[in-house]
C-alpha atoms as a PDB file:
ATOM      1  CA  UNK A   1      46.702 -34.650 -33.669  1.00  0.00           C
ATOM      2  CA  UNK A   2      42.929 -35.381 -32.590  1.00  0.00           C
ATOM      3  CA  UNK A   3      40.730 -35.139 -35.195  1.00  0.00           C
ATOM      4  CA  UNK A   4      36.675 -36.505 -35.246  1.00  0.00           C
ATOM      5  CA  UNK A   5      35.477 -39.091 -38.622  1.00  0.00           C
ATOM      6  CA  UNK A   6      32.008 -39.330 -38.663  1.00  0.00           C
ATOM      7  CA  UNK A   7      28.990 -41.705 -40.931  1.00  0.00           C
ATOM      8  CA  UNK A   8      25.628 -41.888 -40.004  1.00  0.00           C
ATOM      9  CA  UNK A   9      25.450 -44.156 -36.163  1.00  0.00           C
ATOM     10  CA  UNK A  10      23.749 -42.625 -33.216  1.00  0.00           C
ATOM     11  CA  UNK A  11      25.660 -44.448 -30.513  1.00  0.00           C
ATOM     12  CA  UNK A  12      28.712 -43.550 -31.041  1.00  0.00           C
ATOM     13  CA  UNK A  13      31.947 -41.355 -31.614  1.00  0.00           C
ATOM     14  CA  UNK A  14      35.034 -42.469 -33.784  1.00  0.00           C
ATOM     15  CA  UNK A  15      38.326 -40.159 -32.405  1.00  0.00           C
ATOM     16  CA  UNK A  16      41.181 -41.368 -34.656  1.00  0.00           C
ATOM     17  CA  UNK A  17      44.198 -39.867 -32.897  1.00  0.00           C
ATOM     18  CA  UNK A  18      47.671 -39.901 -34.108  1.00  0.00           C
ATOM     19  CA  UNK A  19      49.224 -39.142 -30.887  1.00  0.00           C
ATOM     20  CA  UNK A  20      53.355 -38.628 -31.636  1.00  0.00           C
ATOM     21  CA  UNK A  21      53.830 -40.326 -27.834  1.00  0.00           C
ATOM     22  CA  UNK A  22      53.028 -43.423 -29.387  1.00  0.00           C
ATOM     23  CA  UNK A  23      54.865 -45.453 -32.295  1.00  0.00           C
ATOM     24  CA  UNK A  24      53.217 -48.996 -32.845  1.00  0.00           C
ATOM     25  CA  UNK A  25      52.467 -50.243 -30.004  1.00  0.00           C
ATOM     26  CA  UNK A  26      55.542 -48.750 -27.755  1.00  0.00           C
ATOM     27  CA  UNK A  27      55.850 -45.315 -26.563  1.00  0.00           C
ATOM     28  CA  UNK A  28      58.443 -43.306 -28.652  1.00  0.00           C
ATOM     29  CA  UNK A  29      58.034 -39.640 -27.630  1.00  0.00           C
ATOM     30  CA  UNK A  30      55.038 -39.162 -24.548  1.00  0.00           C
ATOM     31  CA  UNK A  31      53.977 -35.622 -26.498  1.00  0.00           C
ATOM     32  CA  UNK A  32      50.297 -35.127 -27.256  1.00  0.00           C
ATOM     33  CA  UNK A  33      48.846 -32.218 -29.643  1.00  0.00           C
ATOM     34  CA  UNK A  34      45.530 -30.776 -28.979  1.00  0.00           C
ATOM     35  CA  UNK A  35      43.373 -29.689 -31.912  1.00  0.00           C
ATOM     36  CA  UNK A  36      41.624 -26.285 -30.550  1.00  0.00           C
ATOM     37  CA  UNK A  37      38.955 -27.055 -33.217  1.00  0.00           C
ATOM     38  CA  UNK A  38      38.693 -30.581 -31.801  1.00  0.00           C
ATOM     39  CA  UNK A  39      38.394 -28.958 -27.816  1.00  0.00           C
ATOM     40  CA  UNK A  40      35.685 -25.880 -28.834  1.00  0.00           C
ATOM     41  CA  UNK A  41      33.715 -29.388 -30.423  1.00  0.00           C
ATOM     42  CA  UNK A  42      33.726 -31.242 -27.635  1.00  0.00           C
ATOM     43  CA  UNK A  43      32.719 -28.313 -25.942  1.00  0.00           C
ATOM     44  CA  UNK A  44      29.564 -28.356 -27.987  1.00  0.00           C
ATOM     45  CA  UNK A  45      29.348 -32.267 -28.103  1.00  0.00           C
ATOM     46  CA  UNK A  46      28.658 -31.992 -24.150  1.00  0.00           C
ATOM     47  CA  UNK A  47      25.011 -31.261 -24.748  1.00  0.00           C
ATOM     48  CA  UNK A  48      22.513 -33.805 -24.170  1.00  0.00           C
ATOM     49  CA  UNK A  49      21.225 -35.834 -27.338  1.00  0.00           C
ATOM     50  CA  UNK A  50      23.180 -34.916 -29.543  1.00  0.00           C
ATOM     51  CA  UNK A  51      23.200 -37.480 -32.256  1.00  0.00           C
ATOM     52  CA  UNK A  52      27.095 -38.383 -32.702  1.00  0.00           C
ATOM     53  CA  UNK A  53      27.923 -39.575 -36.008  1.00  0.00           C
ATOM     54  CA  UNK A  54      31.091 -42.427 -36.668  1.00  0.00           C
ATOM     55  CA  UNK A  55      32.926 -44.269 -39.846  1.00  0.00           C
ATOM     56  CA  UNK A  56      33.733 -47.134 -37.391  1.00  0.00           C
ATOM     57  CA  UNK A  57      31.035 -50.036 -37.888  1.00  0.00           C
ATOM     58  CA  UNK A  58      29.734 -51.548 -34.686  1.00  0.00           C
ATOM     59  CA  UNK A  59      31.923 -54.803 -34.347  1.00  0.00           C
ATOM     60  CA  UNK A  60      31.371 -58.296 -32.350  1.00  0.00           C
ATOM     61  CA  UNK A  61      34.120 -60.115 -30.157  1.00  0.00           C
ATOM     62  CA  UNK A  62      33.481 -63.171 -31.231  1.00  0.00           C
ATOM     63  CA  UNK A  63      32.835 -64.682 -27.754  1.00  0.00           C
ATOM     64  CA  UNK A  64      29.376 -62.965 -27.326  1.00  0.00           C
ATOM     65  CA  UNK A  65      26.446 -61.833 -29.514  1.00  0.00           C
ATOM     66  CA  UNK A  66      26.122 -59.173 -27.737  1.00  0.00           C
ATOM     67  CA  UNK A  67      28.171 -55.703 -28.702  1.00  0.00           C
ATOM     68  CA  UNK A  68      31.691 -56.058 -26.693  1.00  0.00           C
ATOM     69  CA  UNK A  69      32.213 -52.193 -26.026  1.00  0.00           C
ATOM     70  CA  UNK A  70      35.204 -52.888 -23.278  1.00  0.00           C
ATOM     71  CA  UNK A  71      36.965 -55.606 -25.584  1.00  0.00           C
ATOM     72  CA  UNK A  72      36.308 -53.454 -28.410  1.00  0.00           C
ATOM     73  CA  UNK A  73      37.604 -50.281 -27.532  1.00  0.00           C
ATOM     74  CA  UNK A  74      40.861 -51.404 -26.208  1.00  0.00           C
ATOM     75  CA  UNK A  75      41.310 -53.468 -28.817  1.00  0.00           C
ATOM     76  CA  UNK A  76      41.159 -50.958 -31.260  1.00  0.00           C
ATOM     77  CA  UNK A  77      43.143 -48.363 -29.018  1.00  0.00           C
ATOM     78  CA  UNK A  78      45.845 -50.901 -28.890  1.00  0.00           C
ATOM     79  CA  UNK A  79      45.809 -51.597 -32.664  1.00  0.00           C
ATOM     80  CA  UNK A  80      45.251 -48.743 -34.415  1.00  0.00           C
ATOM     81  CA  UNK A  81      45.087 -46.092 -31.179  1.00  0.00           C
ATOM     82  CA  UNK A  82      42.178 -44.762 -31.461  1.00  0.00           C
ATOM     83  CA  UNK A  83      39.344 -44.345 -28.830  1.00  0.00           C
ATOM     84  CA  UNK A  84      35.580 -44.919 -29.305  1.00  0.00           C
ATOM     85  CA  UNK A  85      33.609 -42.868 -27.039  1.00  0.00           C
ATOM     86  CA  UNK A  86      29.513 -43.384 -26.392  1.00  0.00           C
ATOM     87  CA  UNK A  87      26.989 -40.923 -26.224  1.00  0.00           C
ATOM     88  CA  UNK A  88      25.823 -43.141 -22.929  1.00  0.00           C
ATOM     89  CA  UNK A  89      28.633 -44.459 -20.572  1.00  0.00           C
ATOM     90  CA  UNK A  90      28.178 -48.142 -21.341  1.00  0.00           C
ATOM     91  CA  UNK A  91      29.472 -50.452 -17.949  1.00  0.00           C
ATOM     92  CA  UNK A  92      31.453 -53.340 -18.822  1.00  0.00           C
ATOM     93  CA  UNK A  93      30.653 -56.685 -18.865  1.00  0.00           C
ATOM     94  CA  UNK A  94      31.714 -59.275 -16.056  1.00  0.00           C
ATOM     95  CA  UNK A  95      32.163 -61.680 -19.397  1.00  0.00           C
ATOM     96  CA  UNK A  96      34.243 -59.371 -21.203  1.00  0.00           C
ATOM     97  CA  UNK A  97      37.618 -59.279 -18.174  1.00  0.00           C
ATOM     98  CA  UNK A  98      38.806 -63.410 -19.271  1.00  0.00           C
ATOM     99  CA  UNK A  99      39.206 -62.095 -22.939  1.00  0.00           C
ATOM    100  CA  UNK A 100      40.756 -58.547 -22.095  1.00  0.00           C
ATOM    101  CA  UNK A 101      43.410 -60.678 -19.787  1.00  0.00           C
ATOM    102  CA  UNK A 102      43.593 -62.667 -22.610  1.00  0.00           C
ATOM    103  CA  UNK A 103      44.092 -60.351 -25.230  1.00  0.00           C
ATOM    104  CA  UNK A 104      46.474 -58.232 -23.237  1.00  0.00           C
ATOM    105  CA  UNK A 105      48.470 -61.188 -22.457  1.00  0.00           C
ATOM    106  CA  UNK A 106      49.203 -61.849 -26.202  1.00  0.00           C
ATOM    107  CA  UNK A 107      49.986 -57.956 -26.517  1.00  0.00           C
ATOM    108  CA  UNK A 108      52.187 -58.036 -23.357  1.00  0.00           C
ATOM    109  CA  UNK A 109      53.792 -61.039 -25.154  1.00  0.00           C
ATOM    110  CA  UNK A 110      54.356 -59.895 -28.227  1.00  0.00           C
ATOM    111  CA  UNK A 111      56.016 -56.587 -27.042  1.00  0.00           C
ATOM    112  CA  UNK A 112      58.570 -57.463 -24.107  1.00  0.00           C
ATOM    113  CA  UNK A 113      60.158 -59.288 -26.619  1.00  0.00           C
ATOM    114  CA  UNK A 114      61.353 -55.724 -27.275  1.00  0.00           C
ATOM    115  CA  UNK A 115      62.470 -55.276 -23.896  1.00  0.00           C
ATOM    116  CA  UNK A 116      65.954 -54.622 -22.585  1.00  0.00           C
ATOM    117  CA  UNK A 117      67.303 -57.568 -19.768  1.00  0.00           C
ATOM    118  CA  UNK A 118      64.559 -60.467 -18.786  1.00  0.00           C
ATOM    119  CA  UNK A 119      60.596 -58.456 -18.910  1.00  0.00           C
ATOM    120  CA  UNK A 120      58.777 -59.222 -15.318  1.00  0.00           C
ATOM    121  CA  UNK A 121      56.032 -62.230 -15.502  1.00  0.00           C
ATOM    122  CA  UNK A 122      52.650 -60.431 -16.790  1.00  0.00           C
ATOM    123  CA  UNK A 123      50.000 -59.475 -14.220  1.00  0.00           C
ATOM    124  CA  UNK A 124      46.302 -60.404 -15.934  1.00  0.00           C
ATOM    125  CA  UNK A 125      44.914 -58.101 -12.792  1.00  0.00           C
ATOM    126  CA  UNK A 126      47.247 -54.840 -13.255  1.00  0.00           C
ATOM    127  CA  UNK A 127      46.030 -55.125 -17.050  1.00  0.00           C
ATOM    128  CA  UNK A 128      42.488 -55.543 -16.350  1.00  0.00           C
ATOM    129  CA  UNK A 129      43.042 -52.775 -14.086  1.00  0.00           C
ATOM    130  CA  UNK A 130      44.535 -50.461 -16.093  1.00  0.00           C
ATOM    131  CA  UNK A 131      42.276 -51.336 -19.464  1.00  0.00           C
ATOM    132  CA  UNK A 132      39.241 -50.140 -17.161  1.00  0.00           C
ATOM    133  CA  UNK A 133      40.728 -46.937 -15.812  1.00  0.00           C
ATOM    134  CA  UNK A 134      41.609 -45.948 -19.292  1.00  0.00           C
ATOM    135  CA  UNK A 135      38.046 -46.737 -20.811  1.00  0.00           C
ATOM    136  CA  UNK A 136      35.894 -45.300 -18.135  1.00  0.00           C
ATOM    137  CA  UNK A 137      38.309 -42.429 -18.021  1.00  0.00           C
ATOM    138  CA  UNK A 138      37.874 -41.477 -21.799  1.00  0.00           C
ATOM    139  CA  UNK A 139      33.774 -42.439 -21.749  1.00  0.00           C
ATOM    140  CA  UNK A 140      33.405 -39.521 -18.960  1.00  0.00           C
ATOM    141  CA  UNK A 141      35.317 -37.141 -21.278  1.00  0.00           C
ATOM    142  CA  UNK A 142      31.768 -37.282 -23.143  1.00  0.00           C
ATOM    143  CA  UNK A 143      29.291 -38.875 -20.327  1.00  0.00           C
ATOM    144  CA  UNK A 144      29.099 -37.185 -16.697  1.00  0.00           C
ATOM    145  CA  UNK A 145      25.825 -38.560 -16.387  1.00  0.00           C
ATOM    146  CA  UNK A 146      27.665 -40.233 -13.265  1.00  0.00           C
ATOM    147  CA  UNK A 147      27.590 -38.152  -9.784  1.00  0.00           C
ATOM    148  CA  UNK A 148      31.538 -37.453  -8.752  1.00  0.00           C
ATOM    149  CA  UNK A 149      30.441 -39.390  -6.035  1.00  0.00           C
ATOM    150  CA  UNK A 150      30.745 -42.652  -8.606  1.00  0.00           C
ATOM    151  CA  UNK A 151      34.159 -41.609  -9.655  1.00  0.00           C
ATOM    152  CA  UNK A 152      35.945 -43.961  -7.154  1.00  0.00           C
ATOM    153  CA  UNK A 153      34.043 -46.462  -8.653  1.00  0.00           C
ATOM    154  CA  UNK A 154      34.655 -45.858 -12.312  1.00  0.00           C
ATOM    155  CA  UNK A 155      38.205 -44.958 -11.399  1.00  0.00           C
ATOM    156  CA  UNK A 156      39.227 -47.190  -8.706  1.00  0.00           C
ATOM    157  CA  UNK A 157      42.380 -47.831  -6.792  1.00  0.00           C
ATOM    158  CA  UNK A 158      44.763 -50.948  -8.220  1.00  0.00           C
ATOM    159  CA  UNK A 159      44.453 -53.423  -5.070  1.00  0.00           C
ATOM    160  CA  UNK A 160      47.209 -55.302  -5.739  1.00  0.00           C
ATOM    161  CA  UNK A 161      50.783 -54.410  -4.965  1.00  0.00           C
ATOM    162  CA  UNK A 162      53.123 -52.206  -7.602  1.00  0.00           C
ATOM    163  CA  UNK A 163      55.741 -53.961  -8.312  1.00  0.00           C
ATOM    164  CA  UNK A 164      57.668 -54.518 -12.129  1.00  0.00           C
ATOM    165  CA  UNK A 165      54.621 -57.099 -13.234  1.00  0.00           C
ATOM    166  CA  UNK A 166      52.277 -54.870 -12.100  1.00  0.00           C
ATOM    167  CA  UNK A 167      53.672 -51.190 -13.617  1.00  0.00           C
ATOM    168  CA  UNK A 168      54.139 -53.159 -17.258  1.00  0.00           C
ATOM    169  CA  UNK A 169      51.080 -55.056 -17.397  1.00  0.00           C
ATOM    170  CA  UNK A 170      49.002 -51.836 -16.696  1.00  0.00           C
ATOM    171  CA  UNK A 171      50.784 -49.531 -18.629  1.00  0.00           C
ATOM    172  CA  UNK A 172      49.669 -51.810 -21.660  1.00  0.00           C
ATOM    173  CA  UNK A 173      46.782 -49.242 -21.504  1.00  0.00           C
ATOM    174  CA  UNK A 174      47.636 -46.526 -18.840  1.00  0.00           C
ATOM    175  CA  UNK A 175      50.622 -45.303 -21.482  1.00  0.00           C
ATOM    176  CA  UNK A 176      47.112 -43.897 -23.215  1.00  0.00           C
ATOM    177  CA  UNK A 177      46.008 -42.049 -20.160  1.00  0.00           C
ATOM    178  CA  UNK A 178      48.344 -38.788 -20.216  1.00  0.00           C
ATOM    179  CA  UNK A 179      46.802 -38.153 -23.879  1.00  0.00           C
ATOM    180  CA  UNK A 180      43.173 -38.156 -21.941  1.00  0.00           C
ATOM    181  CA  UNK A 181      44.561 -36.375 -19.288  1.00  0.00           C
ATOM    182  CA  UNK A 182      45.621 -33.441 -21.491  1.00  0.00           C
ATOM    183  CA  UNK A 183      41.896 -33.559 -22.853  1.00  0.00           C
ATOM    184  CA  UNK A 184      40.578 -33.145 -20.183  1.00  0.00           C
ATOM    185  CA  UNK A 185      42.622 -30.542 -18.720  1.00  0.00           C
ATOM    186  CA  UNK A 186      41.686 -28.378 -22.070  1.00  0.00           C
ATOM    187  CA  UNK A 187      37.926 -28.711 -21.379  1.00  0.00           C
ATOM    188  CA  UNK A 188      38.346 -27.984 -17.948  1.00  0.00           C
ATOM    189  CA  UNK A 189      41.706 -27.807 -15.825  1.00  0.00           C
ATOM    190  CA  UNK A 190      39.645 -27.924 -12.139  1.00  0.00           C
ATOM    191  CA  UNK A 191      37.529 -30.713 -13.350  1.00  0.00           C
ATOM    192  CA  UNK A 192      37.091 -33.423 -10.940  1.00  0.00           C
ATOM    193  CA  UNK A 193      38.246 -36.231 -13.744  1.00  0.00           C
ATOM    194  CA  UNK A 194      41.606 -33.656 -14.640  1.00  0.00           C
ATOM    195  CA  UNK A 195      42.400 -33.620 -10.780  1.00  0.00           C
ATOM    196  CA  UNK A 196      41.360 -37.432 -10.026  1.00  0.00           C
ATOM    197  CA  UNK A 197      43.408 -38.863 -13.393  1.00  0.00           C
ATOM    198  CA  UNK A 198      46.440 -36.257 -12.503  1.00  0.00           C
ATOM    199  CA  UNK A 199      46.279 -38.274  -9.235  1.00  0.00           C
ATOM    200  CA  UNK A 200      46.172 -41.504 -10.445  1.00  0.00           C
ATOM    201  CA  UNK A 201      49.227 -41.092 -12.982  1.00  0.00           C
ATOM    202  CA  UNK A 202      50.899 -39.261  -9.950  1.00  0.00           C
ATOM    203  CA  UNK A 203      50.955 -42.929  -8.347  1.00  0.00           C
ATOM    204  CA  UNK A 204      51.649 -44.394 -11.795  1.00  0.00           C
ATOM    205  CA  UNK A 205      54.640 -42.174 -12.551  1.00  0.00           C
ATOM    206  CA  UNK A 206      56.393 -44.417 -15.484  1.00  0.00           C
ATOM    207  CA  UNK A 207      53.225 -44.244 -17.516  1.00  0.00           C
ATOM    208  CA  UNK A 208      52.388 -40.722 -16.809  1.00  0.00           C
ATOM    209  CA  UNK A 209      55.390 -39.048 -17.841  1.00  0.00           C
ATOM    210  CA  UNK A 210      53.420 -37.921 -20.672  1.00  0.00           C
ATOM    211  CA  UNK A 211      52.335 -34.925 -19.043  1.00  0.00           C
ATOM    212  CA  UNK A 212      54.715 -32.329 -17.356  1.00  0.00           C
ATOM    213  CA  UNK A 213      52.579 -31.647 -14.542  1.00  0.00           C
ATOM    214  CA  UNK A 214      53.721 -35.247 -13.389  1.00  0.00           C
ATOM    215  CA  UNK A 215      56.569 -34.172 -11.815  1.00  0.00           C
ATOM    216  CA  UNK A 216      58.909 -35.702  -8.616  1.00  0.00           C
ATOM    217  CA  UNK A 217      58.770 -36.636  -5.962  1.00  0.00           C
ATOM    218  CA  UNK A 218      58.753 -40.475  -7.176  1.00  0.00           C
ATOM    219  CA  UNK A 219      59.132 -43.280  -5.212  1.00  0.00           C
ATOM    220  CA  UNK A 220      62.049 -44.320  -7.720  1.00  0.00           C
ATOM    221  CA  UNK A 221      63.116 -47.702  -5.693  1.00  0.00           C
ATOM    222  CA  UNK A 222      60.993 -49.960  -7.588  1.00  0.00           C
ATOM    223  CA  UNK A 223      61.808 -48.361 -10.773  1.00  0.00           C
ATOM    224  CA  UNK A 224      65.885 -49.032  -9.683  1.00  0.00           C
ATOM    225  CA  UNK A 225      65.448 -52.534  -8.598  1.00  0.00           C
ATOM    226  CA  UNK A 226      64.493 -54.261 -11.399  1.00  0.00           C
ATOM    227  CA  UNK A 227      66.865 -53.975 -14.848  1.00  0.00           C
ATOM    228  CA  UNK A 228      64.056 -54.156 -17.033  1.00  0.00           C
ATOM    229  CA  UNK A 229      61.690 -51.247 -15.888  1.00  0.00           C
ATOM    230  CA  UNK A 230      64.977 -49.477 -14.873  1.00  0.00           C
ATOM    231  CA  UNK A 231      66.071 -49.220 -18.545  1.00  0.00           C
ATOM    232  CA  UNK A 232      62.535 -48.784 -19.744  1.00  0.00           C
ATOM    233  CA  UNK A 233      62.107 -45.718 -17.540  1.00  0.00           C
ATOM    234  CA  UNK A 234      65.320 -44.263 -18.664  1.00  0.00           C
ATOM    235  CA  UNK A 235      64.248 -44.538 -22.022  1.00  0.00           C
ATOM    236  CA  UNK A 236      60.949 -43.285 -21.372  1.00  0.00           C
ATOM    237  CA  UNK A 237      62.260 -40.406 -20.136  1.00  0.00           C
ATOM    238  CA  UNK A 238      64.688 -39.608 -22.879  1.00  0.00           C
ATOM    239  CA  UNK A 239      62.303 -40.091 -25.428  1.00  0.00           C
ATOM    240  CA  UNK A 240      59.600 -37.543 -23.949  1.00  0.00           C
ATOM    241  CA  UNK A 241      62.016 -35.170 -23.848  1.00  0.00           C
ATOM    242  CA  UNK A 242      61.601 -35.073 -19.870  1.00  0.00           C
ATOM    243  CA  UNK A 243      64.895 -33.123 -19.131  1.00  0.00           C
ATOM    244  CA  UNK A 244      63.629 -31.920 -15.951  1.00  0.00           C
ATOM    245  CA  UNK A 245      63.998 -35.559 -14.483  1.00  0.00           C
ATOM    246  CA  UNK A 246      67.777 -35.711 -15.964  1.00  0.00           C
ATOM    247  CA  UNK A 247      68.992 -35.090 -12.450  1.00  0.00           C
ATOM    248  CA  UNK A 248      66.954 -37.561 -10.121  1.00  0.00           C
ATOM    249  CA  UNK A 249      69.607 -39.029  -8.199  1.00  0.00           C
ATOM    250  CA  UNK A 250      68.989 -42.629  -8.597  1.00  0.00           C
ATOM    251  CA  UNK A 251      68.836 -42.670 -12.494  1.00  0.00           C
ATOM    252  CA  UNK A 252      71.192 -39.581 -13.423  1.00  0.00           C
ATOM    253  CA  UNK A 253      74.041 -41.867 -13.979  1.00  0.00           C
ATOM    254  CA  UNK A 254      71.858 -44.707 -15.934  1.00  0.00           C
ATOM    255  CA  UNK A 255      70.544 -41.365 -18.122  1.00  0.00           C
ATOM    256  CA  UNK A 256      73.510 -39.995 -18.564  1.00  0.00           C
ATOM    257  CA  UNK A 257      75.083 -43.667 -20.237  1.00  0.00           C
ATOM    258  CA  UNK A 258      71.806 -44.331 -22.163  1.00  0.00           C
ATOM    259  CA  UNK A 259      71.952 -40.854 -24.150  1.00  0.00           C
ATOM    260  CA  UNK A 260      75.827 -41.397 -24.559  1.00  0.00           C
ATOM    261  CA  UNK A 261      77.511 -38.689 -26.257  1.00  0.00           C
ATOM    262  CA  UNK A 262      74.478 -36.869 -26.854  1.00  0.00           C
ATOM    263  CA  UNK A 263      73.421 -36.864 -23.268  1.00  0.00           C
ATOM    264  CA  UNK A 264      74.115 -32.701 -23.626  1.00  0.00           C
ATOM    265  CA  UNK A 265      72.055 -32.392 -27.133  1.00  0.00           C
ATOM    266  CA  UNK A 266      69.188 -33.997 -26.141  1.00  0.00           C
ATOM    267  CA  UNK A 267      69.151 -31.524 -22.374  1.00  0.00           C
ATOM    268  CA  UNK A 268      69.440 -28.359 -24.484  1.00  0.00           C
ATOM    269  CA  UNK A 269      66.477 -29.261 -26.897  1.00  0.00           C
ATOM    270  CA  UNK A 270      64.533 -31.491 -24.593  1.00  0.00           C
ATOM    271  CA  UNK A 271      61.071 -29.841 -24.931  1.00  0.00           C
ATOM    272  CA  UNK A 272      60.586 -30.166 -20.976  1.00  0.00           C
END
């Protein structure tokens, strides 16, 4: 559930979100609940200066004296997954990528321990990547200060290759995007951020199956050819209750042995 904390701070918003998708740090069930009080707000919160209150204290990275808003934010959205979002879209700093790759390193680390078979190698680009699509995509929930002319700017293509590395490392962050996504979709479905995100997750299936609406046809080859993103899509997909990809032809059979015996509970109350 989304709900605003504020204390007296005119640059910025606190959102602490709860979001049932995600479960410390790895994605247990891709569902996210929309507060209609929370949407009719924003609503309102769209007007121009409007002082925005917060209970989160302006924090330092410790490599800089000047405020880190990239580091900080996914830092925090990582840790405790919630989202800071400024009354003016603040641009990242060159300085701030060598300590995100960092960071996200250590995170990518510290959770593929977790994963089934041998994890890819981490990709410090795809992260860096997909830490900047998910902050500039939840500061233009708030700011569209920015022509939609600037949104293949803010939003940019990955110009690397997707591969296992690649899909991992960025869904360090892009497992966030669906719950934006769905925000956006409630303030306006035809917005150009709804359709352009939509897009983008349509690409970046295994971390967008947090929202129905990303839906087959998937190029699913990648996904089969490497164990360890195999098994993590299979359990992605049984844990967000996505029973309307139980059938896809190259991962029915690696479904079907995952769920075991309950392989015909979880169909019938699969929420999807």
């Amino acid at each position: 559930m989304v709900a605003a904390d504020r204390q007296t701070d005119d640059r910025v918003e606190h959102i602490r979100s709860n979001p049932p998708w995600l479960k410390n740090g790895i994605t247990s069930n891709l569902q996210c609940e929309l507060n209609p009080l929370f949407i009719a707000e924003r609503q309102q919160l769209l007007r121009p200066n409007l002082r925005i209150e917060t209970n989160l204290p302006r924090r330092m990275a410790s490599f800089t004296t000047a405020p880190a808003y990239f580091f900080d934010t996914i830092q925090l959205l990582r840790h405790q997954e919630e989202l800071v979002l400024y009354t003016q879209h603040v641009a990242i700093d060159g300085v701030e990528h060598e300590y995100i790759g960092q960071f996200l390193k250590e995170e990518y680390q510290q959770e593929s321990e977790n994963y089934p078979h041998t994890p890819p190698a981490f990709d410090t680009d795809a992260s860096i990547w997909g830490a900047r699509i998910v902050y500039n995509a939840a500061q233009l929930l708030l700011n569209r200060n920015q022509p939609e002319s600037e949104f293949a700017q803010l939003l940019p293509e990955f110009e690397g290759q997707q591969n296992a590395s690649t899909w991992l490392s960025a869904d360090l962050c892009l497992r966030f995007l669906p719950g934006i996504l769905q925000i956006a979709k409630a303030i306006d479905p035809d917005d150009t951020l709804a359709t352009h995100l939509r897009t983008l997750l349509q690409r970046w299936h295994f971390s967008g199956l947090g929202d129905v609406a990303i839906k087959p046809p998937f190029e699913l080859e990648l996904m089969v050819g490497h164990p360890c993103l195999k098994q993590l899509y299979v359990d992605r997909i049984l844990q967000s209750g996505r029973s309307d990809l139980a059938d896809l032809p190259l991962l029915r059979d690696a479904i079907q042995t995952a769920a075991g015996w309950e392989y015909d509970t979880w169909r019938q109350n699969a929420t999807h």
